[in-house]
Protein backbone atom coordinates (compact mmCIF):
# COMPACT_ATOMS: atom_id res chain seq x y z
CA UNK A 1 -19.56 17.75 2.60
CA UNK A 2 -20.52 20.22 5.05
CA UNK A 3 -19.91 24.14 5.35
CA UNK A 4 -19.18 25.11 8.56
CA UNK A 5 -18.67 28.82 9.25
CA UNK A 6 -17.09 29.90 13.01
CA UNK A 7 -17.33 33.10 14.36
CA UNK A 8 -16.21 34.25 17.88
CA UNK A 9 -14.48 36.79 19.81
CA UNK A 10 -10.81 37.27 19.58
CA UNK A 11 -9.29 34.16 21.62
CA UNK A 12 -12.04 32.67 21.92
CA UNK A 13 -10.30 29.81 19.45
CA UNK A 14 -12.27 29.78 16.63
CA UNK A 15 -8.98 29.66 14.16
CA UNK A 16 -7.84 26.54 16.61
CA UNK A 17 -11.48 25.25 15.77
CA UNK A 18 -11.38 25.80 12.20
CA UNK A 19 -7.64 24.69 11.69
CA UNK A 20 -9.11 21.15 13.44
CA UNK A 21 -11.61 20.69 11.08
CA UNK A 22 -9.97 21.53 8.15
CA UNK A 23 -7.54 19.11 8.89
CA UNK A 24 -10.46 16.43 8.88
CA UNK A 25 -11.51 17.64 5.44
CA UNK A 26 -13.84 19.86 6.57
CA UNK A 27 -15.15 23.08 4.52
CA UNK A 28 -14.50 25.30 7.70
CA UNK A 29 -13.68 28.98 7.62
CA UNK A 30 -14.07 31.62 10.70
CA UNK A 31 -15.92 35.09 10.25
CA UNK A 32 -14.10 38.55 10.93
CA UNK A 33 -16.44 40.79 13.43
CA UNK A 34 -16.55 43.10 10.78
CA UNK A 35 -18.22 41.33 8.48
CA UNK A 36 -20.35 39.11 10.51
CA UNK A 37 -24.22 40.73 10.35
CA UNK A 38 -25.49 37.14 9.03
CA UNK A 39 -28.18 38.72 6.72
CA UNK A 40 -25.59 41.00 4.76
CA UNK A 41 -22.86 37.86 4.79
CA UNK A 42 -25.03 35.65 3.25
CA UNK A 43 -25.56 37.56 0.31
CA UNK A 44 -22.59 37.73 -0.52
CA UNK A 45 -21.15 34.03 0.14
CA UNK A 46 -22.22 30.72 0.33
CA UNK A 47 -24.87 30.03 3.68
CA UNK A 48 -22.99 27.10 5.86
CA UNK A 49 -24.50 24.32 6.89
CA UNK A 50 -23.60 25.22 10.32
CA UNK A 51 -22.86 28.02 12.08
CA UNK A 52 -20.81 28.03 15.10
CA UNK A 53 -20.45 31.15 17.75
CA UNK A 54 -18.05 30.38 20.69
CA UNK A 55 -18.79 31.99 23.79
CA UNK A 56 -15.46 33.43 26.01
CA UNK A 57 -15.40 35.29 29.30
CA UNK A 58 -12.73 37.92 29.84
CA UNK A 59 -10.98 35.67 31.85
CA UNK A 60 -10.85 33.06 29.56
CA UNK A 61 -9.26 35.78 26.48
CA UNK A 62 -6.69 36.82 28.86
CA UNK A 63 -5.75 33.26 29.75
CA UNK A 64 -5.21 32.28 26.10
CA UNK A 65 -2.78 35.48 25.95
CA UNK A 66 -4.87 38.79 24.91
CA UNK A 67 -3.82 40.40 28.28
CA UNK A 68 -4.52 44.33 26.31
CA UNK A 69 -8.20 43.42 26.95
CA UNK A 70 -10.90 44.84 28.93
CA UNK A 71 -14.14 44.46 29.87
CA UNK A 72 -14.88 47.26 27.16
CA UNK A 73 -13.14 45.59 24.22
CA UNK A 74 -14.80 42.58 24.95
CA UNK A 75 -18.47 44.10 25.27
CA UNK A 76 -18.25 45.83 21.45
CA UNK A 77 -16.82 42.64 19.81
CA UNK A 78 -20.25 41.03 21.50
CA UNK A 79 -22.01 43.33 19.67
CA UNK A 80 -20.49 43.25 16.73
CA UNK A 81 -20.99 39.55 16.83
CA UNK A 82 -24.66 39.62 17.97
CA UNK A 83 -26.09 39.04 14.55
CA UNK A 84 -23.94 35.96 14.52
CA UNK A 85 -24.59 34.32 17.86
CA UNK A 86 -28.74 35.19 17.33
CA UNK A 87 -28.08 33.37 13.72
CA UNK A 88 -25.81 30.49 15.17
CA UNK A 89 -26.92 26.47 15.23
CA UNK A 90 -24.58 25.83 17.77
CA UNK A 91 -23.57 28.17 21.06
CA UNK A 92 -20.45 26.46 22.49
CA UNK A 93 -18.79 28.52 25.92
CA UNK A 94 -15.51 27.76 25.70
CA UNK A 95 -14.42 28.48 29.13
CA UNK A 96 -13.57 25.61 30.84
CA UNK A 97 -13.34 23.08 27.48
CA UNK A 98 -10.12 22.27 25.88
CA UNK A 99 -9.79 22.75 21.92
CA UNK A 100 -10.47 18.48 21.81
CA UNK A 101 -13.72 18.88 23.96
CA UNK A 102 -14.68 21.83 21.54
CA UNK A 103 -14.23 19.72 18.57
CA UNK A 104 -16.55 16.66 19.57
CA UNK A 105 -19.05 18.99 20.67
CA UNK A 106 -18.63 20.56 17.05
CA UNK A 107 -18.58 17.03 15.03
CA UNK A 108 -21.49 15.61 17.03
CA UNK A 109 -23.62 18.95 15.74
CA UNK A 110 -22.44 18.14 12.82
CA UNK A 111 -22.90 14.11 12.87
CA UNK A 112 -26.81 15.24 13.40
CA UNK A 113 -27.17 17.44 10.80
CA UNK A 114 -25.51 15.24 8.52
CA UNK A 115 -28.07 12.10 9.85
CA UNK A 116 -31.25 14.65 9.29
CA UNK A 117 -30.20 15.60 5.92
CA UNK A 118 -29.32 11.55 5.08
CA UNK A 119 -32.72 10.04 6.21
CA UNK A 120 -34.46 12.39 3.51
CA UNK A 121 -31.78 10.90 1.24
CA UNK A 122 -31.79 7.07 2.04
CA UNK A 123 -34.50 6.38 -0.64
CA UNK A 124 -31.97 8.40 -3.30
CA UNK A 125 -29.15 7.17 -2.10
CA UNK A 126 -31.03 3.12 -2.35
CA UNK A 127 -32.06 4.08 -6.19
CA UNK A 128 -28.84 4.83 -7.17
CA UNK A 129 -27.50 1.60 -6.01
CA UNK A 130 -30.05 -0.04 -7.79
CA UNK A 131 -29.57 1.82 -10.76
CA UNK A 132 -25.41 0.86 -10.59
CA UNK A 133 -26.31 -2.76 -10.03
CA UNK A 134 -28.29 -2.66 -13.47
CA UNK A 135 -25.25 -1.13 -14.80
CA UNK A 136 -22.69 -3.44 -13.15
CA UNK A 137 -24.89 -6.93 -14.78
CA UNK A 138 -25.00 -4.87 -18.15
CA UNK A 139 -21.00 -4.28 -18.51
CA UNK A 140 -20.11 -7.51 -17.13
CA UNK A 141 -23.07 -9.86 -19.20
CA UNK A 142 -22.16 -7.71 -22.34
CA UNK A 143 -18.14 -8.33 -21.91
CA UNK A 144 -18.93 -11.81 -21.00
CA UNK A 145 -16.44 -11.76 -18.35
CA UNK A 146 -15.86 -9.84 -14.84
CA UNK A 147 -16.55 -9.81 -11.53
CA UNK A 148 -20.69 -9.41 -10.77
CA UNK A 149 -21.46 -10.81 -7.51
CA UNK A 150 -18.41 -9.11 -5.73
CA UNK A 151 -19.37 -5.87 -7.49
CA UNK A 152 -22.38 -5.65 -6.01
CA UNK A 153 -21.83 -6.85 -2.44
CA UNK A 154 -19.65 -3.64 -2.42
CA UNK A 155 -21.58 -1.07 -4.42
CA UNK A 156 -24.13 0.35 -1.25
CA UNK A 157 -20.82 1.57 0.54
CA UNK A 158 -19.58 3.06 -2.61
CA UNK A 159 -22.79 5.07 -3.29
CA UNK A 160 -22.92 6.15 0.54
CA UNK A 161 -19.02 7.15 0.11
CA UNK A 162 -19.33 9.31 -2.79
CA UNK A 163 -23.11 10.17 -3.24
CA UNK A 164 -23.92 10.94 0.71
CA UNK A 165 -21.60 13.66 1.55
CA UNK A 166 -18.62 11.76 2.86
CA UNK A 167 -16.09 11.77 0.62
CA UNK A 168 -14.46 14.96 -0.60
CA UNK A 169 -13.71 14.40 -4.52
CA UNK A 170 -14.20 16.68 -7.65
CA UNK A 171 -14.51 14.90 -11.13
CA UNK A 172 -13.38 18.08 -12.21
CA UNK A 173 -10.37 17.89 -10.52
CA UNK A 174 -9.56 14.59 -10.44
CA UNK A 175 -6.14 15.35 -9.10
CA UNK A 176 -7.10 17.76 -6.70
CA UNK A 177 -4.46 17.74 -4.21
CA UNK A 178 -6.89 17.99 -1.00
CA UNK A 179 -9.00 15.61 -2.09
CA UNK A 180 -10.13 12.13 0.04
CA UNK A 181 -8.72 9.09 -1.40
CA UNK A 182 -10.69 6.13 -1.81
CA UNK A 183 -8.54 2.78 -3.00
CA UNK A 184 -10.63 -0.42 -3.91
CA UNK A 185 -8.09 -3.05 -2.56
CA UNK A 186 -10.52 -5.77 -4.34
CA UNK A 187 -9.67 -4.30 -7.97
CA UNK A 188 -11.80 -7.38 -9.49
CA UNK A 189 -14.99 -5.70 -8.65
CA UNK A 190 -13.66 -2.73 -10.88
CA UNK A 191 -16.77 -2.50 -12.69
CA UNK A 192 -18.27 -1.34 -8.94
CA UNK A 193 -15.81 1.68 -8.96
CA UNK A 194 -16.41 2.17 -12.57
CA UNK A 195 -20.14 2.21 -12.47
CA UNK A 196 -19.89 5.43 -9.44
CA UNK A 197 -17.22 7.28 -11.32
CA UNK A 198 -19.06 7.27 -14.64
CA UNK A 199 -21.74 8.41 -12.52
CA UNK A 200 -20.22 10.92 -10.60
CA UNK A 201 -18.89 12.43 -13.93
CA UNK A 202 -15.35 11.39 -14.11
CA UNK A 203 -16.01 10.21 -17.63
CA UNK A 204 -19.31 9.25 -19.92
CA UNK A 205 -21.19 6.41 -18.52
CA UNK A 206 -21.31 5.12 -22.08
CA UNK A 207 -18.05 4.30 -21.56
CA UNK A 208 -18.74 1.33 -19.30
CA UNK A 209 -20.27 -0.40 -22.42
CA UNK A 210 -16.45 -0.89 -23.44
CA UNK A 211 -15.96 -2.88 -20.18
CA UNK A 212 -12.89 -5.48 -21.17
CA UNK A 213 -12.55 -4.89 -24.67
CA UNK A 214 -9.41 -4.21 -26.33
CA UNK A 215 -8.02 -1.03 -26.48
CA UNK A 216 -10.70 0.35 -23.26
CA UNK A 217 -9.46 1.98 -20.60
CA UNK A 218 -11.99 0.01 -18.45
CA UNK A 219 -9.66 -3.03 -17.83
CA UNK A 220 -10.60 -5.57 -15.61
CA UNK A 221 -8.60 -3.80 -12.63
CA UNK A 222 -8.80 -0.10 -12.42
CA UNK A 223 -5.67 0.89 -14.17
CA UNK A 224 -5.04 5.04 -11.96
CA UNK A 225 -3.22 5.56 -15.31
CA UNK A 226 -5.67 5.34 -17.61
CA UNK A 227 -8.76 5.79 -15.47
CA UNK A 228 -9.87 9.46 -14.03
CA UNK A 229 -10.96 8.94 -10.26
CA UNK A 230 -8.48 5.77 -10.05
CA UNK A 231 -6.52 6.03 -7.12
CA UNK A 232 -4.37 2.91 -7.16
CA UNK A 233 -3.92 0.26 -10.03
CA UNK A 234 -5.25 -2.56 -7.39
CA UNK A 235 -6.35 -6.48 -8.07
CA UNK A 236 -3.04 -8.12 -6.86
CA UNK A 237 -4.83 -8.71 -3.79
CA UNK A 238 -3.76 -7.46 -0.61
CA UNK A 239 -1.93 -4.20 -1.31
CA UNK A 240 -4.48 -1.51 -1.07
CA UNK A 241 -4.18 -1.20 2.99
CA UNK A 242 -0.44 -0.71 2.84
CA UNK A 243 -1.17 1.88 -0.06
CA UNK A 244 -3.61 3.72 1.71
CA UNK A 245 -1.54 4.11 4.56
CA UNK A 246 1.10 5.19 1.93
CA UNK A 247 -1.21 7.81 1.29
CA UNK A 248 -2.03 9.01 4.44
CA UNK A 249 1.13 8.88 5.29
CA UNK A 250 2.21 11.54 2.55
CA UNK A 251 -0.81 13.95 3.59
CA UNK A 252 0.66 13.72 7.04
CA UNK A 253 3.88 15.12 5.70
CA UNK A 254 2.22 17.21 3.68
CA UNK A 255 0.46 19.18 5.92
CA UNK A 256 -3.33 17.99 3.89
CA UNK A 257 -6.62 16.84 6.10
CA UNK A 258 -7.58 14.29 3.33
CA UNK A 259 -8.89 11.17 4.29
CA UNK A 260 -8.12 7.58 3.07
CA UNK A 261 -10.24 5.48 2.61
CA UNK A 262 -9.66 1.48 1.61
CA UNK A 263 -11.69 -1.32 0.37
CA UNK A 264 -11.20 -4.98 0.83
CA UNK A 265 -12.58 -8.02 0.28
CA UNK A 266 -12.76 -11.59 2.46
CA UNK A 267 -10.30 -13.94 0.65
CA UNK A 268 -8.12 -10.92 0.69
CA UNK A 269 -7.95 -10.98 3.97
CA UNK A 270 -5.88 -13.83 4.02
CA UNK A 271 -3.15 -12.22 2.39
CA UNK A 272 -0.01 -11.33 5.36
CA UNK A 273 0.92 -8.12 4.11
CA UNK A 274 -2.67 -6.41 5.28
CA UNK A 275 -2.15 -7.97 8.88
CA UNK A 276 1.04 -5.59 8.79
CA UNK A 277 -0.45 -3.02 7.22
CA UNK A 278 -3.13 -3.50 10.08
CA UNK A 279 -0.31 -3.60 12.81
CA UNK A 280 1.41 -0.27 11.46
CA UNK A 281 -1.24 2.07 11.53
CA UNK A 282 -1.90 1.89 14.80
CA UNK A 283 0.91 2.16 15.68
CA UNK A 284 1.63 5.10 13.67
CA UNK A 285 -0.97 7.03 15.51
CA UNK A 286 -3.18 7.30 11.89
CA UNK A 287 -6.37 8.60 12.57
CA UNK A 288 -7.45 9.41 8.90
CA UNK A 289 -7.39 5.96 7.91
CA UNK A 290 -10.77 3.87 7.20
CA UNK A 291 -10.62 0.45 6.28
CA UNK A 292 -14.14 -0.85 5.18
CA UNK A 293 -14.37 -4.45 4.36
CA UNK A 294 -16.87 -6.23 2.17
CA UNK A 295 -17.69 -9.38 4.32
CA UNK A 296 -19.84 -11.11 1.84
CA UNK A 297 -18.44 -14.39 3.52
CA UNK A 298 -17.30 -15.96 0.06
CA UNK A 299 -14.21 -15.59 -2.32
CA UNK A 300 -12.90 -17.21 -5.75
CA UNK A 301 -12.65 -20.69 -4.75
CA UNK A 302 -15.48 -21.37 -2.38
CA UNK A 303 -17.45 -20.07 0.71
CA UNK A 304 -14.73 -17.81 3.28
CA UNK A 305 -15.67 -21.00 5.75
CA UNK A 306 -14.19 -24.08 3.66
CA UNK A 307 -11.22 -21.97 2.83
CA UNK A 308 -9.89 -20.09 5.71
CA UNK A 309 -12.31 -19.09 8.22
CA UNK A 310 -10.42 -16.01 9.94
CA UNK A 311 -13.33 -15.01 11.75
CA UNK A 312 -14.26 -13.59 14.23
CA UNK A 313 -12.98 -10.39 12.05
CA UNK A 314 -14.39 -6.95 14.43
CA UNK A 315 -12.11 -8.56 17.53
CA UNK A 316 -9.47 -9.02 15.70
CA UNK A 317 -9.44 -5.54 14.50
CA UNK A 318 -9.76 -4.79 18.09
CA UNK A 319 -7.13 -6.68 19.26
CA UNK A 320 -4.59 -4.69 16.90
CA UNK A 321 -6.19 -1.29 18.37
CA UNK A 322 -8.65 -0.46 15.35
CA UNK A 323 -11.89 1.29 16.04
CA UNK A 324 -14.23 -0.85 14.63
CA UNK A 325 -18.00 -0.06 13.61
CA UNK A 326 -20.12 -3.59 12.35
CA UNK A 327 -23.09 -2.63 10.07
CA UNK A 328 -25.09 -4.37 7.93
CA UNK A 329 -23.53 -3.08 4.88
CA UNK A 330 -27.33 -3.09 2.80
CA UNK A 331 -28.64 -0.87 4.90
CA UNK A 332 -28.12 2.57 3.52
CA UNK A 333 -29.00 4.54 6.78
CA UNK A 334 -26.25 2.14 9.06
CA UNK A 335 -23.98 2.55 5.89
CA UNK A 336 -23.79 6.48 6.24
CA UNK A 337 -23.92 6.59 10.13
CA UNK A 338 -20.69 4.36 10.70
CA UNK A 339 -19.17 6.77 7.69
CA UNK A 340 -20.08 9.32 9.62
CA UNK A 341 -19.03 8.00 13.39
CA UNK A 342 -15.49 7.02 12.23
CA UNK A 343 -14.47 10.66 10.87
CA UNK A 344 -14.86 11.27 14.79
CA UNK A 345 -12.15 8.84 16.20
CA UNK A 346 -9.02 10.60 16.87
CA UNK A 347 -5.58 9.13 17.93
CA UNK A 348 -6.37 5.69 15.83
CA UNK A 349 -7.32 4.04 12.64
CA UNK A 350 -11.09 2.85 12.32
CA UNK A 351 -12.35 -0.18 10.70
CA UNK A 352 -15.99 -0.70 8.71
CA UNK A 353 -16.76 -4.27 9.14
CA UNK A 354 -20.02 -4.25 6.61
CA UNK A 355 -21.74 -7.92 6.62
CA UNK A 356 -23.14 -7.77 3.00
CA UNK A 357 -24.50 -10.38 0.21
CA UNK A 358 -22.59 -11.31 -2.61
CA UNK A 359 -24.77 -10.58 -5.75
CA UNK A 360 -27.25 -8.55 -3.68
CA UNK A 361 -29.88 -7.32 -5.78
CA UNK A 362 -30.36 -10.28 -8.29
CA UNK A 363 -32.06 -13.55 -6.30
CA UNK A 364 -30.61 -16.33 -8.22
CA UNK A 365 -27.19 -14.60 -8.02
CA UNK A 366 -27.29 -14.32 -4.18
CA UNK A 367 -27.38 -17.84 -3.76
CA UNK A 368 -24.64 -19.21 -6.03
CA UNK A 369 -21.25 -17.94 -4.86
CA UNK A 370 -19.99 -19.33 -8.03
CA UNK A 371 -20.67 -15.89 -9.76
CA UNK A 372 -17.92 -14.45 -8.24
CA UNK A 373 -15.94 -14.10 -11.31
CA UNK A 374 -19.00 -15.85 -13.74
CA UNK A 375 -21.10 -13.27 -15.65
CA UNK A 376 -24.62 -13.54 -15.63
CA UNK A 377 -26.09 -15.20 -18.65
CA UNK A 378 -27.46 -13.04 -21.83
CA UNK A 379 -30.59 -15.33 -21.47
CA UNK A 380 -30.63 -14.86 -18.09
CA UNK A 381 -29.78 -11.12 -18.15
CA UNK A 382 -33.75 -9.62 -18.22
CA UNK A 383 -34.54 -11.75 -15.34
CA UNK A 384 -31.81 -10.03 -13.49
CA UNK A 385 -32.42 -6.90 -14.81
CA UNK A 386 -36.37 -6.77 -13.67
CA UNK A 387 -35.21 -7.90 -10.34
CA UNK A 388 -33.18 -4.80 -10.01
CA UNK A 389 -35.97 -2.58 -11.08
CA UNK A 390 -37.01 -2.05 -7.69
């Protein structure tokens, strides 16, 4: 997540700024004039990411209400400021922008610096999700039972969520009040969500070993309470929408920027109570909502086009007012720009359509859907696991 420090003249609405992008989970704080000669601020607190200075003509302070200024004030809290603006990333005048126009400009900065800093981390980011996979075929081959294939049609997204910067989370602080919310609707590929948490530090990754056996806290479906990181007991299929708007919902009230984000699968899809979950946000004016689905184009029974075809999915969304982003959901850099693009969209809910492979990684796996809930083989197991070395 990003640091973003704001610094300004009085009026010149850099607590308007700040309050904005706090709301959208943003680390943002402003900078008293007293305090803001960059070099001396920096050793003393942590240096932002980005550092914004907005510029503001008299005028434009005694429109938004400081009518005890004058030309005077206004020079020394320049120059009070000047180590600031000489030190700032970003130089937005404010004069004739509203707060919204100030806030793209802001996010778009930010939407670069957070693309610069990914492409260096696309090769990390790809390793890990390697690394997971190996972990997902181990816990599932060793239980002798789970969910593989759908576990790792899934598991790029996951990495990008909470390895690339976009989701706010502390294992720590598992129940940190402010913190994102992501809910895997598709609670069969638990061993996905368990293989990121254990990695992420919410509990000892040689925990997953225990994957399905009796008296482990790594059920089959993410149990939230048993399970640090869990944020809904999912796997009844088609609840986790209507639960993440729940969420959302409650920050709203709540006065908290979190974000919510929730994960389905195809033959979920199918189930009616998402379609109204899909019809009320919207309508509710959410705009901290993301709905990412794994479109692997297969489910339990058979391929997603013998069953019930529901495409074309991204119109659809459309139609009931989503923003919708399509990505190939295997490729890492596409993964964390859409991520990053939908945190942008105000006023509506956005959608993640990611087109992904069930059983990506492992060759014979990718072309037999029947592994959705089939465990790969113990003789078969190196094979996989060599595949996955990468």
């Amino acid at each position: 997540m990003l640091r973003v420090v704001v610094a300004g003249v009085c009026a010149s609405g850099k607590s308007e700024l700040v309050k904005r992008l706090a709301r959208r989970g943003v680390d943002a704080h402003s900078v008293a004039q007293e305090h803001s000669h960059v070099p001396e601020l920096w050793r003393h607190e942590r240096q932002p990411d980005l550092l914004v200075y907005l510029q503001a003509s008299l005028r434009a302070v005694r429109r938004r209400g400081r009518r005890d200024f004058d030309a005077a004030t206004l020079a020394e809290q320049r120059r009070r400021l000047s180590s600031a603006r000489a030190h700032a990333q970003l130089r937005v005048p404010t004069d004739h922008l509203t707060p919204d126009d100030v806030e793209l400009i802001v996010l778009r900065e930010m939407r670069a610096i957070l693309r610069a800093m990914n492409n260096g981390r696309v090769g990390e980011l790809e390793s890990i999700a390697r690394r997971l996979r190996r972990d997902i075929v181990e816990m599932t081959t060793t239980a002798n039972s789970g969910h593989p294939s759908s576990s790792m049609s899934a598991i790029d997204v996951i990495v990008a969520l909470y390895c690339g910067g976009i989701l706010r989370h502390d294992a720590k602080r598992p129940d940190w009040p402010e913190r994102d919310r992501f809910i895997l609707s598709k609670g069969h590929a638990s061993p996905a969500l368990y293989a990121i948490l254990a990695e992420r530090g919410y509990f000892p990754h040689a925990e997953l070993a225990t994957f399905r056996k009796l008296g482990s806290r790594m059920e089959g479906h993410p149990n939230m309470r048993r399970v640090p990181g869990v944020e809904a007991s999912t796997g009844s299929l088609g609840q986790g929408l209507s639960i993440g708007l729940g969420h959302t919902l409650a920050g709203r009230v709540d006065g908290l920027g979190y974000r919510t984000y929730v994960m389905t699968g195809d033959g979920e899809i199918e189930e009616g109570q998402v379609w109204e979950a899909l019809m009320a946000a919207p309508h509710l004016r959410v705009d901290n909502l993301t709905l990412i689905v794994d479109h692997n184009k297969a489910q339990q029974s058979n391929l997603l086009e013998r069953v019930m075809d529901y495409r074309p999915l991204a119109d659809k969304l459309r139609a009931f007012h989503w923003h919708v982003e399509e990505i190939d959901g295997h490729d890492m850099g596409a993964v964390l720009g859409a991520l990053e693009k939908v945190r942008e969209v105000k006023g509506r809910p956005q959608a993640i359509v990611a087109h992904t492979v069930k059983g990506k990684g492992v060759s014979f796996v990718e072309a037999d859907w029947t592994y959705h809930g089939r465990p790969i083989s113990k003789e078969d197991l190196p094979r996989a696991l060599a595949e996955l070395k990468g």
